[in-house]
Protein backbone atom coordinates (compact mmCIF):
# COMPACT_ATOMS: atom_id res chain seq x y z
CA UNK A 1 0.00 0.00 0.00
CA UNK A 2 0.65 3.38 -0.63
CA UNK A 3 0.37 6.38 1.33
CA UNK A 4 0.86 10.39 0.88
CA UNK A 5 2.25 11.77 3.71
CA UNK A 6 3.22 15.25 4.39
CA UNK A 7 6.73 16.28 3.20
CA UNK A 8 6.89 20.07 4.06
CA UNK A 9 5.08 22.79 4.93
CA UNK A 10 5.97 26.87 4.59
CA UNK A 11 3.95 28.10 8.07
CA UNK A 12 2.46 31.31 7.89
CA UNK A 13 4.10 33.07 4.60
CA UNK A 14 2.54 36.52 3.59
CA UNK A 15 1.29 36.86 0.49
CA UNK A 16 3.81 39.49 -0.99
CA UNK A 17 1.91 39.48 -4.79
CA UNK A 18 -0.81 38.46 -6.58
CA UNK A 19 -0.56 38.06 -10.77
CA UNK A 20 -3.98 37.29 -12.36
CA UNK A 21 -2.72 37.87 -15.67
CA UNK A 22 0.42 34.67 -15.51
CA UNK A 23 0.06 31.43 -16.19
CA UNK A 24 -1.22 29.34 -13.35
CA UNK A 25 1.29 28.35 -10.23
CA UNK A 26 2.77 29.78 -7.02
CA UNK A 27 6.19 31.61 -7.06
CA UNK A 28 8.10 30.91 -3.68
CA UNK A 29 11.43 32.32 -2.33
CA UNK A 30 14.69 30.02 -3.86
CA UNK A 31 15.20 29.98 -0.42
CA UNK A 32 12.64 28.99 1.08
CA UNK A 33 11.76 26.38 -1.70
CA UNK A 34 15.15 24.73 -0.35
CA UNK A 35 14.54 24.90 2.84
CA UNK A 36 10.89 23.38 2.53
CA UNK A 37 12.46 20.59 -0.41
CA UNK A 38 10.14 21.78 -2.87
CA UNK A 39 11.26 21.32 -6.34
CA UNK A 40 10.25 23.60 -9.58
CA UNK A 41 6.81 22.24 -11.00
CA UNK A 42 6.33 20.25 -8.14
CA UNK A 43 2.47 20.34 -7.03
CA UNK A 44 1.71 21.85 -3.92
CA UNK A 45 -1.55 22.89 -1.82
CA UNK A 46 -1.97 26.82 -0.40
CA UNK A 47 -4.28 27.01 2.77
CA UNK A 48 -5.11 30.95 3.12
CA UNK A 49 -5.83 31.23 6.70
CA UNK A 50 -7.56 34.96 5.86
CA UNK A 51 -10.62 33.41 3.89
CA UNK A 52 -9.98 29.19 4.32
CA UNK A 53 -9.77 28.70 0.85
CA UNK A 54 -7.59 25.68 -0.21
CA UNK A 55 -6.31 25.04 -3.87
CA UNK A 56 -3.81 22.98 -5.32
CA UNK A 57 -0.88 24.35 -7.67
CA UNK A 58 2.56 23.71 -8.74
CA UNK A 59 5.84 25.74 -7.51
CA UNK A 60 8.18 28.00 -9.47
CA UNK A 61 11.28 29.31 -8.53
CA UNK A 62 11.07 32.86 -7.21
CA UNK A 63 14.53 35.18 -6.50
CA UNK A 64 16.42 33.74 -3.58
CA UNK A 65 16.00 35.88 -0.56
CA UNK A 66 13.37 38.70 -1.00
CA UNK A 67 10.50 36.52 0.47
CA UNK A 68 8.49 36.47 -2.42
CA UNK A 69 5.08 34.46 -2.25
CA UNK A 70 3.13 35.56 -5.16
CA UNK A 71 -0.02 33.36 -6.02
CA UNK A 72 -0.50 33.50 -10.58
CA UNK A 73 -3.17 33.06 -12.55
CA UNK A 74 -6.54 31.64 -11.17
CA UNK A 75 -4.85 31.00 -7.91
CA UNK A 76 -4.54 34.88 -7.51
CA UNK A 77 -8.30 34.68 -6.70
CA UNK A 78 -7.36 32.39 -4.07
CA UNK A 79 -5.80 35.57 -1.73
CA UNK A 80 -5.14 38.97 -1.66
CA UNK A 81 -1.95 40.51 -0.89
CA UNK A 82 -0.78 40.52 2.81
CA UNK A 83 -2.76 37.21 3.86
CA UNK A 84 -1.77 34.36 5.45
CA UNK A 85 -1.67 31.36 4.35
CA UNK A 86 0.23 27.55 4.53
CA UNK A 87 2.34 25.83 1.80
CA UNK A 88 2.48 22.12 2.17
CA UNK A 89 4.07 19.24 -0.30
CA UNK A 90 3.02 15.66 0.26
CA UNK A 91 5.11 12.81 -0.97
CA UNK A 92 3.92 8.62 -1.97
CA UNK A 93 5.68 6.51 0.04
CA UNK A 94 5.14 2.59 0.89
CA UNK A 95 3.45 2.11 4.49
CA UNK A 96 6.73 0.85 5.93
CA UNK A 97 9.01 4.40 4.89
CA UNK A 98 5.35 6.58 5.78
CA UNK A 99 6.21 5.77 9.17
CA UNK A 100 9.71 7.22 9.37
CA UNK A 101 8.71 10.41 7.31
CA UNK A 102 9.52 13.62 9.49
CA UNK A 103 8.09 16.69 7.59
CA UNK A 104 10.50 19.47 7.22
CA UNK A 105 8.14 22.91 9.27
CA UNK A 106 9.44 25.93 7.89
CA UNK A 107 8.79 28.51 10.08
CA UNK A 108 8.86 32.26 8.48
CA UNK A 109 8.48 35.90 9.47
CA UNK A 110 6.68 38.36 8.41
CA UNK A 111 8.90 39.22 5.49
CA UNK A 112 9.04 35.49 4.97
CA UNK A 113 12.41 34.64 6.15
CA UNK A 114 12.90 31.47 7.93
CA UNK A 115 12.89 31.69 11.50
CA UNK A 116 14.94 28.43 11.81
């Protein structure tokens, strides 16, 4: 059997942008994408703890260090700039490695720089 299990999560990142007029995806911080282990294109799910409004995406690669979070295209609608919200990556694992998975928490400010 099979199981997705939480790989990372980005806790608390601000909004810094919102592009309506991009093609669809969420543009994260280098850094923080490294810190988190989230690759380009991977899929990921945005929690906006302003309005509760959950949607899935994929990742791209934003400047390393300037704490960009900038939701594109229809996910825009999802938030509005200066809200909350929770960036989380799951991973497939077999039952026996799900057990010994230990998600890396990113922790950020509110300039979205890692706490840790």
């Amino acid at each position: 059997m099979l199981r997705n299990i939480l790989k990372s999560k980005i806790h608390r990142a601000h909004v810094t942008e919102a592009n309506l007029y991009y093609e669809g995806s969420i543009t994260i911080d280098a850094k923080l994408m490294k810190a988190a282990d989230i690759m380009e294109g991977e899929k990921v799910e945005v929690f906006n703890l302003n309005n509760g409004d959950r949607l899935q995406t994929y990742a791209i690669k934003g400047d390393a260090g300037g704490g960009m979070v900038c939701l594109n295209g229809p996910a825009s609608r999802g938030a509005c700039v200066g809200d909350e919200v929770i960036i989380v990556s799951y991973v497939l694992v077999d039952e026996k490695e799900a057990k010994t998975i230990k998600p890396k928490i990113i922790k950020v400010d509110a300039r979205n720089h890692s706490k840790d």
